[in-house]
Protein backbone atom coordinates (compact mmCIF):
# COMPACT_ATOMS: atom_id res chain seq x y z
CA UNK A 1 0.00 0.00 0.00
CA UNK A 2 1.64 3.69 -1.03
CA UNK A 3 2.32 5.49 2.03
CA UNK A 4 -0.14 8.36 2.40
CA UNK A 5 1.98 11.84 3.68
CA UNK A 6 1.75 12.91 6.94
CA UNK A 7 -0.91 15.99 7.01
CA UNK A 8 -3.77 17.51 9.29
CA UNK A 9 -6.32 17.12 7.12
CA UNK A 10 -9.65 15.52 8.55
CA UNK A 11 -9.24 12.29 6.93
CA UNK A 12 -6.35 12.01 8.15
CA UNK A 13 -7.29 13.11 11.83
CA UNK A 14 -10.25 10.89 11.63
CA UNK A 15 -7.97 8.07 11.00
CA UNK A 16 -5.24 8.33 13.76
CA UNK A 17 -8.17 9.34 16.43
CA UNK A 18 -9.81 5.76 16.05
CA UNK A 19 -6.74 4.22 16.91
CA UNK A 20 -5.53 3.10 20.38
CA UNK A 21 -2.04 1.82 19.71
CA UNK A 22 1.00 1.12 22.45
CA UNK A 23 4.58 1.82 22.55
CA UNK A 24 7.42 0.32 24.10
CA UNK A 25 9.47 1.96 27.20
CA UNK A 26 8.18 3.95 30.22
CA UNK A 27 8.74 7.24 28.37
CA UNK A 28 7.04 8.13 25.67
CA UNK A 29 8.70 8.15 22.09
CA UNK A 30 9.05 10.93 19.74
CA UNK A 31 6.87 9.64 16.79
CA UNK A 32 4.38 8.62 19.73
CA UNK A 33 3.95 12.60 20.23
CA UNK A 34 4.53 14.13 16.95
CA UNK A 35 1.40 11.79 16.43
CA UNK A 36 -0.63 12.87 19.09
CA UNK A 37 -0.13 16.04 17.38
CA UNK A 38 -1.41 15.12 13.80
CA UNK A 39 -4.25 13.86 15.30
CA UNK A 40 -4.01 10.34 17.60
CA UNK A 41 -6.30 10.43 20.52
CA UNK A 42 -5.77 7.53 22.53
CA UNK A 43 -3.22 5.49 23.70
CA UNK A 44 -2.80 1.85 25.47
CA UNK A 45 -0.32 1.32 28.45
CA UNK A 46 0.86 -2.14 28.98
CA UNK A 47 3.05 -3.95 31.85
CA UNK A 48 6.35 -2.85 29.60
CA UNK A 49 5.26 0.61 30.34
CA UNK A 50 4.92 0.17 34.03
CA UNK A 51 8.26 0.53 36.85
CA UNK A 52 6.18 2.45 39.46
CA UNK A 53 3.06 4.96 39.76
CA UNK A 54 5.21 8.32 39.97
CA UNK A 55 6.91 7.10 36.43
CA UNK A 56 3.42 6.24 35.08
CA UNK A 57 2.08 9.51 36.37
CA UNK A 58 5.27 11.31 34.11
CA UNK A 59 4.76 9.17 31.14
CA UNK A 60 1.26 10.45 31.20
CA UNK A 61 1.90 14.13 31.71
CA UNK A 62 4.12 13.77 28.99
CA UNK A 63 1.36 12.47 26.99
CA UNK A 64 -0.68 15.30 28.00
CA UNK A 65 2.05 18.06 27.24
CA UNK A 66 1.19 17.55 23.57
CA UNK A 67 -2.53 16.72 23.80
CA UNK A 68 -4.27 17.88 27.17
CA UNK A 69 -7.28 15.37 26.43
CA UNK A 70 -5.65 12.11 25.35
CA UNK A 71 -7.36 8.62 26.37
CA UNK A 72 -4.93 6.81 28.47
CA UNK A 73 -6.04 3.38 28.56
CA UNK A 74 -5.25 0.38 30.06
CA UNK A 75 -6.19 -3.57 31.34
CA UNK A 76 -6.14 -2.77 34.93
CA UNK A 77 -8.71 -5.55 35.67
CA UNK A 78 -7.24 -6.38 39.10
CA UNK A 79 -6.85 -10.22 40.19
CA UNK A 80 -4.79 -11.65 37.49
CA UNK A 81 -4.79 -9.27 35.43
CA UNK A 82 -2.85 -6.15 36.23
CA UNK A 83 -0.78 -4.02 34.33
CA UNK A 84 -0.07 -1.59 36.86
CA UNK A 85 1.02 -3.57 39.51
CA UNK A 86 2.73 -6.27 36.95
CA UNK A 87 5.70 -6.89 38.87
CA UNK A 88 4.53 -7.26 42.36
CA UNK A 89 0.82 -8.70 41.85
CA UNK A 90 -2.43 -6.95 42.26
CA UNK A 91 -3.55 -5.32 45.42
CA UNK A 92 -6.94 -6.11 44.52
CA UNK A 93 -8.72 -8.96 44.08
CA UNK A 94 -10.34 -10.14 40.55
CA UNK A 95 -13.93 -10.71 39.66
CA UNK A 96 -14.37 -14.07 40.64
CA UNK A 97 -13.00 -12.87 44.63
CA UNK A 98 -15.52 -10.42 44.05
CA UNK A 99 -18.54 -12.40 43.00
CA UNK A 100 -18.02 -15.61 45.63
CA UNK A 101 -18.53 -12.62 48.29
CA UNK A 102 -21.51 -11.63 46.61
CA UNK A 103 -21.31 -7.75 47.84
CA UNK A 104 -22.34 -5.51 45.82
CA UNK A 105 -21.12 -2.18 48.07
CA UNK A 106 -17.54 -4.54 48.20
CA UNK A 107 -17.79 -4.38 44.37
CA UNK A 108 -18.25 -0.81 44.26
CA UNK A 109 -15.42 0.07 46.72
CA UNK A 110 -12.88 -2.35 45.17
CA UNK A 111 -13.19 -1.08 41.82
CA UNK A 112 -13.63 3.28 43.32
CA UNK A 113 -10.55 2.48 45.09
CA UNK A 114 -8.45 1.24 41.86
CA UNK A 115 -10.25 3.85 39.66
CA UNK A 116 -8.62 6.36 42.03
CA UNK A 117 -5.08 4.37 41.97
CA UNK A 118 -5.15 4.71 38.04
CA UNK A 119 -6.56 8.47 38.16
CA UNK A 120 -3.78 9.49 40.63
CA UNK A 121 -1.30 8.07 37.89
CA UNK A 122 -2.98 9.82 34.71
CA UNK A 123 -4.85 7.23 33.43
CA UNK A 124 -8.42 7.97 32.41
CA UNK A 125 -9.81 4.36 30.75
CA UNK A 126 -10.12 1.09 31.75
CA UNK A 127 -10.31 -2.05 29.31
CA UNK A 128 -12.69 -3.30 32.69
CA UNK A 129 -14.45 -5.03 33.55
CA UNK A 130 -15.12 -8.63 32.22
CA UNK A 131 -18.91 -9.33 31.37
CA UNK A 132 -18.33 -12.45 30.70
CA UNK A 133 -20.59 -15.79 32.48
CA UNK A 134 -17.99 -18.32 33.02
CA UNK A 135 -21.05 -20.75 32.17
CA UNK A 136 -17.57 -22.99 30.37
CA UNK A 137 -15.86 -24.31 33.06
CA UNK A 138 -13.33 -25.62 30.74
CA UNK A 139 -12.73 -21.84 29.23
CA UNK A 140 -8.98 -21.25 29.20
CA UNK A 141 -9.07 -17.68 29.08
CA UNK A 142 -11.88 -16.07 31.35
CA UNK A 143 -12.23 -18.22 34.21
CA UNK A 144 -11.18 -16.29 37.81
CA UNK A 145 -11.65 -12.58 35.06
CA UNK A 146 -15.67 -13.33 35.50
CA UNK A 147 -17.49 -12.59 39.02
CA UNK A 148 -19.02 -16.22 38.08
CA UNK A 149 -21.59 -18.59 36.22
CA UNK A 150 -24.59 -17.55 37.54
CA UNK A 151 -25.96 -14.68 34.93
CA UNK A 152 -27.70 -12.27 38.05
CA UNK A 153 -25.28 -12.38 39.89
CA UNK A 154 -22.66 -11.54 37.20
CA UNK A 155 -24.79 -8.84 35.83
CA UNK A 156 -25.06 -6.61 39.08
CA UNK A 157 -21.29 -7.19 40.06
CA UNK A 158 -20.71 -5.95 36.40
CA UNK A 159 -23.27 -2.51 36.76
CA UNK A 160 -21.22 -1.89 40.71
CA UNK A 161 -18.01 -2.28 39.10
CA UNK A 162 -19.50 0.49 36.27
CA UNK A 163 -20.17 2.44 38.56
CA UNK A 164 -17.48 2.22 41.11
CA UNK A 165 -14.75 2.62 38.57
CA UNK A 166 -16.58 5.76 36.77
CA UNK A 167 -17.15 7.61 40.66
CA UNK A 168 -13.63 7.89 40.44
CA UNK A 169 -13.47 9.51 36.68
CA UNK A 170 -11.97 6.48 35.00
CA UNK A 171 -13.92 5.02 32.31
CA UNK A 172 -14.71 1.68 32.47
CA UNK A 173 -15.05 -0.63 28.97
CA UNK A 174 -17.25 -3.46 29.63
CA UNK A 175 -15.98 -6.52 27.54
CA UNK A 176 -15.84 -8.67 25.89
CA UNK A 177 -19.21 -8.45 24.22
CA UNK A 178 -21.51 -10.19 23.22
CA UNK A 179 -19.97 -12.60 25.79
CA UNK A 180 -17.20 -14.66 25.70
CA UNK A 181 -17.79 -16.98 28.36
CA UNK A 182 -19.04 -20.01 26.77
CA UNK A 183 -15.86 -20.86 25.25
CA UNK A 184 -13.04 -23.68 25.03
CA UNK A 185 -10.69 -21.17 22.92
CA UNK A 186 -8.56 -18.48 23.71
CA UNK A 187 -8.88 -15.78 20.61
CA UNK A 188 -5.43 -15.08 21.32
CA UNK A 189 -4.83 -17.74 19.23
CA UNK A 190 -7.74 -18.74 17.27
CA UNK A 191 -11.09 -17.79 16.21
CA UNK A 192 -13.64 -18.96 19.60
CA UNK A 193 -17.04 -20.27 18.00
CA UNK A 194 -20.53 -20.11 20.70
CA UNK A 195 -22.99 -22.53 19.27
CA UNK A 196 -26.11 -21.35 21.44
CA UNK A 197 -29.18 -20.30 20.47
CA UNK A 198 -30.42 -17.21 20.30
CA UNK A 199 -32.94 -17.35 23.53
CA UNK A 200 -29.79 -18.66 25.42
CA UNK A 201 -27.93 -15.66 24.56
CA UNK A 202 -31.09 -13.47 25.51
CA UNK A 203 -31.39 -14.34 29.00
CA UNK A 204 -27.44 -15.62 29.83
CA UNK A 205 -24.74 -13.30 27.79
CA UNK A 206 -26.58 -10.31 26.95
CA UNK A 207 -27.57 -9.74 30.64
CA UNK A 208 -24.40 -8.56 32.20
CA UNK A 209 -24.31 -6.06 28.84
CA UNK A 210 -27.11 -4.65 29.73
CA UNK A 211 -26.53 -4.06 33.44
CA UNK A 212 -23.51 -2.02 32.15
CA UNK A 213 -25.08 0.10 29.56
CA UNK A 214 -28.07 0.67 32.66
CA UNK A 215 -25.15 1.67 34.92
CA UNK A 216 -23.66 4.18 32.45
CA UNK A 217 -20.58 2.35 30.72
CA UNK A 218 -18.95 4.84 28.25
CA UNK A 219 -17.12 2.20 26.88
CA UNK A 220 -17.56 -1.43 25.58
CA UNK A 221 -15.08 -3.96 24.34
CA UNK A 222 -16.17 -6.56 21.54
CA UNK A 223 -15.01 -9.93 21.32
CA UNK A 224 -13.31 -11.57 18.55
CA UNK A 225 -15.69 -14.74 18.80
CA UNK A 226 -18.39 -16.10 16.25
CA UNK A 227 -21.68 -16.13 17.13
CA UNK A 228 -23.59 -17.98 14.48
CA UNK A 229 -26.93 -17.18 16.09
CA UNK A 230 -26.14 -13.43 15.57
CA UNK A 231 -24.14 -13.61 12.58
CA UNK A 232 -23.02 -16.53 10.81
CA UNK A 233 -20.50 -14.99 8.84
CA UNK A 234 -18.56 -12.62 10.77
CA UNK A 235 -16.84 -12.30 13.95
CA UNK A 236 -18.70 -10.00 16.67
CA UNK A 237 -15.53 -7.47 16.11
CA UNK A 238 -16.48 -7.48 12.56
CA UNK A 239 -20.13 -7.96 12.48
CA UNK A 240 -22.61 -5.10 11.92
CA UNK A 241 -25.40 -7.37 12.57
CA UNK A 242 -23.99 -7.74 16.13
CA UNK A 243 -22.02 -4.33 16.74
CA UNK A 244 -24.68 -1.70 15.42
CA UNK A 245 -27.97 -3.86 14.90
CA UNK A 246 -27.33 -5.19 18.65
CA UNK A 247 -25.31 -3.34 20.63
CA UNK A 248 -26.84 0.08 19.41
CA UNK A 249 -29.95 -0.39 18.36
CA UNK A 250 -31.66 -3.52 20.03
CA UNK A 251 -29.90 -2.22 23.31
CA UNK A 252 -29.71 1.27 22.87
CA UNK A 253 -25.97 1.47 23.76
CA UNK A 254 -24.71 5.36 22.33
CA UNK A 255 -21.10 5.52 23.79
CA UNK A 256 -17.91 4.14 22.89
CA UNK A 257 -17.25 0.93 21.18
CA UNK A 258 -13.57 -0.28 21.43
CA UNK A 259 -12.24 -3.33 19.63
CA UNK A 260 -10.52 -5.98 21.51
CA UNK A 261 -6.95 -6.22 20.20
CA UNK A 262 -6.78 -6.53 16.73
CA UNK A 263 -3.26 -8.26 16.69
CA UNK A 264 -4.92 -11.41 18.34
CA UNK A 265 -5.07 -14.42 16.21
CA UNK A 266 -8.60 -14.42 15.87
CA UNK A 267 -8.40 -11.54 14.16
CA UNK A 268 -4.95 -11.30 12.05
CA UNK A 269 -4.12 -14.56 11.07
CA UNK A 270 -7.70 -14.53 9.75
CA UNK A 271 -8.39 -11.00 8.13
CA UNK A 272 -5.07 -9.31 8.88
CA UNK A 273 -4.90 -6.03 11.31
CA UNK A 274 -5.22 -3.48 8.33
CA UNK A 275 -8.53 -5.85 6.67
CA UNK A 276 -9.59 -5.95 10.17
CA UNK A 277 -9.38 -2.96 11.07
CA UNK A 278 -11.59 -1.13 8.08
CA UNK A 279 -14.19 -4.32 8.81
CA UNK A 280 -14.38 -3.12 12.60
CA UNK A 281 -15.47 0.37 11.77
CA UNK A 282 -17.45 -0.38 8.82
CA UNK A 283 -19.31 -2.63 11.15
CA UNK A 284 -19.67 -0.14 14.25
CA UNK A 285 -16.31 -0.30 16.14
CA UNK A 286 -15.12 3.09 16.88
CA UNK A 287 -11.95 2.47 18.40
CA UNK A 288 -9.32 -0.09 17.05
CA UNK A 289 -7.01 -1.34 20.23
CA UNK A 290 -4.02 -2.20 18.94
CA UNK A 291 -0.62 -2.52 20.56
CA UNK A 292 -0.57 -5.25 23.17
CA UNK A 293 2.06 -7.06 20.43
CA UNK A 294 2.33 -4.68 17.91
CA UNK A 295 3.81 -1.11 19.46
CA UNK A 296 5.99 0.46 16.66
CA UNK A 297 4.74 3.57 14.44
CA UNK A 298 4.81 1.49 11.28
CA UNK A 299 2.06 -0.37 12.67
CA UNK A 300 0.32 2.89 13.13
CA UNK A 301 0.82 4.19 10.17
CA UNK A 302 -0.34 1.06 8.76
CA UNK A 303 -3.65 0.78 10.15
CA UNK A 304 -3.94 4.66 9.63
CA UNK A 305 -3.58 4.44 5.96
CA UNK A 306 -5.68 1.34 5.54
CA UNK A 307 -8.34 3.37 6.84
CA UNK A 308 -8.02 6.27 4.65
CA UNK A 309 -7.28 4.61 1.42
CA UNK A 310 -10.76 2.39 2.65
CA UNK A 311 -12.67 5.40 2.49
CA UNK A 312 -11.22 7.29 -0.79
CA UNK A 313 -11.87 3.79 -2.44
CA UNK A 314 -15.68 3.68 -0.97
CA UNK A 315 -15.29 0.91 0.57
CA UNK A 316 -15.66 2.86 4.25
CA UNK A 317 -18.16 5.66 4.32
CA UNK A 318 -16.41 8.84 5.69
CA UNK A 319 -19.03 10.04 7.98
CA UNK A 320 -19.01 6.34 9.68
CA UNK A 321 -15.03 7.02 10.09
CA UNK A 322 -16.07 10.33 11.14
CA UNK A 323 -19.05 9.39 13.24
CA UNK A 324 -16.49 6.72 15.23
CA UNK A 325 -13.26 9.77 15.54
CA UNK A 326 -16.65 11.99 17.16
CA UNK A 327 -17.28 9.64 19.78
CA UNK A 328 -13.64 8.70 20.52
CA UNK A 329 -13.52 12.64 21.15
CA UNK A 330 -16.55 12.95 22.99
CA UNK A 331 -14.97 10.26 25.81
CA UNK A 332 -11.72 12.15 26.01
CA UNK A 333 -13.96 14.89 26.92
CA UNK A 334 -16.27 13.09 29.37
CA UNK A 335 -12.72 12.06 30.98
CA UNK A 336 -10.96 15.88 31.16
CA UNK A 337 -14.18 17.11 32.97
CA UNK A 338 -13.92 14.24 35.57
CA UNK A 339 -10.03 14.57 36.35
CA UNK A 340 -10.79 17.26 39.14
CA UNK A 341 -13.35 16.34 40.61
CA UNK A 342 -13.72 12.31 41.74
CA UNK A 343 -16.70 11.54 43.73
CA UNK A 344 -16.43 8.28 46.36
CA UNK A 345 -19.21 6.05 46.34
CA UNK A 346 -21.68 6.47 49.71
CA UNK A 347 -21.58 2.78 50.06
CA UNK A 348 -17.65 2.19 50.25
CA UNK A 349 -17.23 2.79 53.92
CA UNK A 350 -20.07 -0.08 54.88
CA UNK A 351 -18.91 -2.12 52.18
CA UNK A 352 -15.51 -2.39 54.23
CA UNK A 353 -17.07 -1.98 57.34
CA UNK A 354 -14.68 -2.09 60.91
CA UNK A 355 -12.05 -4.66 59.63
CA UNK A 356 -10.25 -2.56 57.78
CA UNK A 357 -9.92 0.16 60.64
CA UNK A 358 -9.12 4.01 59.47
CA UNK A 359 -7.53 3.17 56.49
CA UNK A 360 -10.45 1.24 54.75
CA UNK A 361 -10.39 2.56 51.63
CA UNK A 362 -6.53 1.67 50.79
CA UNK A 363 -7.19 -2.04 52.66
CA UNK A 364 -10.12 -2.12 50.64
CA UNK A 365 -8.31 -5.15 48.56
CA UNK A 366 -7.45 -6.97 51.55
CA UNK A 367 -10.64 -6.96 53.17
CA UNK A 368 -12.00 -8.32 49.81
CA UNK A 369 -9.53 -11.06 49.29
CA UNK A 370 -10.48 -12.58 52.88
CA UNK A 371 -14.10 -12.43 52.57
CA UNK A 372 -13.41 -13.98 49.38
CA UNK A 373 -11.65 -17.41 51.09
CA UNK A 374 -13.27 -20.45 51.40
CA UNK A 375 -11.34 -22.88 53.82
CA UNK A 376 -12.65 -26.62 54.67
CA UNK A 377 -10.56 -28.54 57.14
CA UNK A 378 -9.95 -32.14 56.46
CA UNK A 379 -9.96 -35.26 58.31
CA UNK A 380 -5.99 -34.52 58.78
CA UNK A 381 -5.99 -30.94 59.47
CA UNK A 382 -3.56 -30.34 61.53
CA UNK A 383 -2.30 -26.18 62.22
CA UNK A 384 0.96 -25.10 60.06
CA UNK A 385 3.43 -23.92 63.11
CA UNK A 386 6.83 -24.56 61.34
CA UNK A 387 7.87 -23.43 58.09
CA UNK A 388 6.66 -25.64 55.17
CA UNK A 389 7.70 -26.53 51.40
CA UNK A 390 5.19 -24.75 49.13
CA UNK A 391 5.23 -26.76 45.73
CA UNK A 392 3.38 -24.79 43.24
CA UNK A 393 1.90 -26.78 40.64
CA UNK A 394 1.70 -23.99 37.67
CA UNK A 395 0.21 -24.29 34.65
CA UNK A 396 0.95 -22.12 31.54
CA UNK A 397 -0.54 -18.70 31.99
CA UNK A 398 -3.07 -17.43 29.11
CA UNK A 399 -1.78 -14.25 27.63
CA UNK A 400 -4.14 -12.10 29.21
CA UNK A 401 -2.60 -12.65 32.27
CA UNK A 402 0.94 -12.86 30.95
CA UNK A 403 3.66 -15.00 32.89
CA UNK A 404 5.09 -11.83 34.23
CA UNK A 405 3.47 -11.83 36.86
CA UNK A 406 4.09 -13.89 40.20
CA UNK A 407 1.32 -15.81 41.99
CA UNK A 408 1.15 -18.08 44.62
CA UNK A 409 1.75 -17.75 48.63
CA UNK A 410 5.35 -18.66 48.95
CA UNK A 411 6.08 -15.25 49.22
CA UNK A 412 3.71 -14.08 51.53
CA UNK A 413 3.74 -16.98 53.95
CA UNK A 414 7.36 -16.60 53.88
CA UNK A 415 6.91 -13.09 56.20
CA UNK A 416 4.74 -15.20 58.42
CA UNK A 417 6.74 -18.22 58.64
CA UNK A 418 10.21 -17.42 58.05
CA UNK A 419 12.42 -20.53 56.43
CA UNK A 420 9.73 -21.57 53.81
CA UNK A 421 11.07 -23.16 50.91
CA UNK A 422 8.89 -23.54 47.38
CA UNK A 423 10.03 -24.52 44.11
CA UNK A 424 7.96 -24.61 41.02
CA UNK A 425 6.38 -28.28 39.21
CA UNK A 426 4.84 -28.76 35.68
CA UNK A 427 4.16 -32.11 33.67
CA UNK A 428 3.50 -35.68 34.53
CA UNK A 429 6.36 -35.88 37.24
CA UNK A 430 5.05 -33.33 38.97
CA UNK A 431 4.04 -34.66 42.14
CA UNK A 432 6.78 -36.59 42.73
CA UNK A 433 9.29 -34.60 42.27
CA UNK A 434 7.52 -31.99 44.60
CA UNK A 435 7.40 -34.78 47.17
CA UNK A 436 10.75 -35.69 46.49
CA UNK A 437 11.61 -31.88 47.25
CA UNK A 438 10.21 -31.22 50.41
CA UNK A 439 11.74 -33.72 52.38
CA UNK A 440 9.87 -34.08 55.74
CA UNK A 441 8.54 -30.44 55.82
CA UNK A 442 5.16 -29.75 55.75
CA UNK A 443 3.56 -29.36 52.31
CA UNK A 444 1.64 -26.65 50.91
CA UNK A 445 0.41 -27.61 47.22
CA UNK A 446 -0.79 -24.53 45.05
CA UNK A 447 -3.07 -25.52 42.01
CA UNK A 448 -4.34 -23.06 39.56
CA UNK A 449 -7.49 -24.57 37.46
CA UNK A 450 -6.55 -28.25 38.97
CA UNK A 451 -10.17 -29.38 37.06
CA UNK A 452 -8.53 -28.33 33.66
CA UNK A 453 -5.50 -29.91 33.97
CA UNK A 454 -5.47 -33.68 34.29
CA UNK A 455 -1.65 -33.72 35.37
CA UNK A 456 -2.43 -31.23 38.16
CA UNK A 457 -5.10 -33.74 39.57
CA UNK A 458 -2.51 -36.45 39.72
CA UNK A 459 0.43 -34.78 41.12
CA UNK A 460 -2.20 -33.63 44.19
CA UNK A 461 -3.17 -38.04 44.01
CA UNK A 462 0.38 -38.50 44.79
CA UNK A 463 1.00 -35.59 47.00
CA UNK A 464 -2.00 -36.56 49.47
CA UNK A 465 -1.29 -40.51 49.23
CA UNK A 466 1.87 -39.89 50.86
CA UNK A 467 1.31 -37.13 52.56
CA UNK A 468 -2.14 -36.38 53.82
CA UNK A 469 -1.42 -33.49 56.23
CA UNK A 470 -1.07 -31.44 53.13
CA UNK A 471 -2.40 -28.24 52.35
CA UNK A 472 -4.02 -27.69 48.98
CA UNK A 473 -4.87 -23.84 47.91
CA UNK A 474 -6.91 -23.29 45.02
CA UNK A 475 -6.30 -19.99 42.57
CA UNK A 476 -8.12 -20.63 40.22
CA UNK A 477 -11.78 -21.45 39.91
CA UNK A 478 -12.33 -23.96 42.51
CA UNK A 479 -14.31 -26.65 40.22
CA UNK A 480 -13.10 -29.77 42.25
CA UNK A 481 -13.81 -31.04 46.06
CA UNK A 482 -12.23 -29.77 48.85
CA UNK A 483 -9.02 -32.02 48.88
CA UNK A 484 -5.94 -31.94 51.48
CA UNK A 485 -6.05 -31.63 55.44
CA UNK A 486 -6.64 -27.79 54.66
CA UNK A 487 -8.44 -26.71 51.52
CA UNK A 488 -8.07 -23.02 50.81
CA UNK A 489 -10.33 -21.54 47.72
CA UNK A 490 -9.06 -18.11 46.88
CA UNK A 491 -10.92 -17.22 43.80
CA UNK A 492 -8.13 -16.12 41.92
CA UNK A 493 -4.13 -15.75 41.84
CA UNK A 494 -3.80 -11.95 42.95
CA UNK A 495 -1.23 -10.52 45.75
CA UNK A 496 -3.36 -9.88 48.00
CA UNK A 497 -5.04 -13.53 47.35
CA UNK A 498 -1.93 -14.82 48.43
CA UNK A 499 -1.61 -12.92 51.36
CA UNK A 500 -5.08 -13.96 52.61
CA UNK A 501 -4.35 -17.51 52.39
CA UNK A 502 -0.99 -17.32 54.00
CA UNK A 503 -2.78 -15.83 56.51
CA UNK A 504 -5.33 -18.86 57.22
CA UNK A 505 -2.41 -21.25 56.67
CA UNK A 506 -0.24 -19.83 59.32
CA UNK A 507 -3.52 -18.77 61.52
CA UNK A 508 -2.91 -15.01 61.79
């Protein structure tokens, strides 16, 4: 494709405005700016871009230097997935914490709290929060990212995290629509496919949208799934039947709609980035994330002349481009009038109630993560007093959540019980070798999804033949019985997960 020239002209600005690309470093790059300045609205920060909050909070007033009302966006979900808090491991709990406590005001105050976090550091949208009914058990890439299977209660943990994150001026992007629950494939690497029918989708995935767009989203994310009961042909990213006849019409939804990230396989080793790209605002998409892989300004420029030499060819009409740039506008707008003047949510100091003393809203996470345990004792239990051998059983990590990022308790119940040991197991061997490992020390065995992972199952068979004083914490979504002389359930992997269950292990 023939380069088209830099310029200021509206197609032009129209072009770079729908775009949400990323960048590499934790400073942002010349060609980064100079585009902000021809016309580039948004931009995506990812755990690359992360050391601490005062370097995110420069990078972003950098940002702002050259275009006061930028969209600084980012997949701050909490639980396992965090961007800004990559290294260490989120201070908050995820969804699925969130919706095995079942608190609504909890929900609220969790996501205020990291609204404010990512406000305080510049950034003013949130690729949160997950929609999606884990109604698959088996799906490998929602799982502990949805508040659950049940569609109610998913739908008004979705609306309080709205409306939490928002009190705080962040806007939230509900994803991944229409619903991306019922799945067995990650669309990070191929196209998912959701056989049900149509009534199905009525009262199950559509639910949760709907909460949201009650609750005020400004943003929602589409997923790069097909739907045949919708649209036969075309992925929901791609599909106007889904996107505009849906979302829009059939559910009156009027703000933002943000693409999930185009360089997924779903998408580009199916239509390509640039193909996919023109398709997604043809078919109602008005933002085009890109960047999570692909963070370089040929990419940019790519994408950016794709869409213009789509609409001087006919093939995209220039007042949908137009219409799309508009609303990507009218956000950055909602966003710049919100940066003063954060509201906190009446219900956050009952939602945290005594536990978390004066300084409830920055425990806020804490609190959640140990509502969010479920411990059974065992015929064995017996009370950890001596430093143990934590074997954690990990599986590979989905690329939402990255392998980055650490997990576990080792770390945590280290502080509380100084001398533990852990090393880390994968594959058939696993549970010997673990056993093998820890000697005559108490064991503490840390699964992630055991019910998806056959090998998982067995190393914990071996583990609690041999030795059944052991201690089995869940991370993941706890799908099997309560196993091991302790069973801990946190709900999910994050920091503060960890810290809960060390807790309960060592009986702080």
């Amino acid at each position: 494709m023939t380069t088209i020239a830099s310029g200021t002209d509206t197609l032009t600005r129209d072009a770079l405005a729908v775009l949400q690309p990323g960048f590499t470093g934790t400073s942002a790059p010349s060609w980064l700016l100079r585009r902000l300045g021809e016309g580039l609205a948004s931009v995506g920060l990812f755990g690359r871009n992360i050391a601490t909050p005062a370097q995110v909070a420069a990078l972003t007033a950098q940002l702002r230097a050259e275009r006061d009302d930028v969209l600084v966006a980012i997949d701050e979900e909490g639980g396992d997935v965090t961007r800004l808090e990559v290294r260490t491991g989120s201070s908050f709990p995820g969804n699925h914490a969130l919706g095995a406590v079942d608190d609504t005001a909890l929900t609220e105050a969790v996501a205020h709290e990291l609204g404010r976090r990512l406000a305080a550091c510049g950034v003013n949208l949130n690729w949160a929060p997950s929609a999606d009914i884990n109604s698959n058990v088996d799906n490998p890439v929602i799982g502990v990212r949805s508040f659950g299977a049940d569609t109610s209660l998913v739908a008004r943990h979705t609306a309080a995290y709205v409306s939490g994150l928002q009190s705080a001026g962040v806007a939230a992007c509900t994803k991944h629509f229409p619903g991306h629950g019922d799945t067995a494939v990650d669309s990070h690497h191929a196209m998912p496919r959701i056989d049900a029918e149509l009534s199905v989708l009525e009262s199950r995935e559509l639910v949760p949208f709907r909460a949201a767009i009650e609750a005020g989203t400004r943003a929602v994310m589409s997923a790069h799934i097909l739907v045949p009961a919708l649209d036969p042909v075309h992925p929901a990213t791609l599909s106007r039947r889904i996107l505009t006849g849906l979302l829009r019409e059939e559910l009156g939804y009027d703000g933002l709609i943000v693409t999930d990230g185009m360089e997924m396989q779903a998408i580009s080793a199916t239509y390509g980035i640039e193909r996919g790209s023109v398709l997604a605002i043809a078919a109602g998409a008005d933002a085009i994330c890109v960047g999570g892989g692909l963070s370089d300004e040929p990419t940019v420029l790519r994408l950016r002349d794709a869409l213009v030499a789509a609409v001087r060819s006919g093939e995209l009409p220039e007042e949908r481009l137009a219409d799309a740039a508009a609303r990507v506008r009218a956000l950055a707008a909602w966003t710049a009038s919100t940066q003063t003047t954060p509201s906190t949510p009446s219900s956050a100091g009952s939602a945290v109630g005594s536990e978390a003393g004066s300084d409830a809203r920055t425990d806020v996470g804490l609190v959640a993560a140990r509502r969010a345990l479920k411990v059974t004792r065992g015929a064995h239990f017996a009370p950890v007093t001596e430093a143990p051998y934590v074997a954690a059983f990990t599986p590979v990590a989905n690329i939402a959540v990255g392998d980055e990022t650490p997990w576990g308790v080792a770390a945590e119940l280290r502080r509380l019980l100084p001398g533990t040991e852990t090393g880390s197991f994968t594959g058939e061997r696993a549970g010997a070798e673990a056993l093998a490992a820890a000697g005559s020390r108490r064991v503490v065995a840390v699964v992630r999804d055991a019910h998806r992972h056959t090998w998982m199952a067995e190393a914990l068979d071996i583990l609690l033949a041999a030795r059944p004083d052991t201690v089995v914490v869940e991370m993941g979504v706890p799908q099997s019985p309560p196993r091991g002389a302790l069973h801990i359930a946190t709900h999910g992997a994050a920091r503060v997960c960890g810290l809960a269950a060390a807790e309960a292990i060592a009986g702080a």
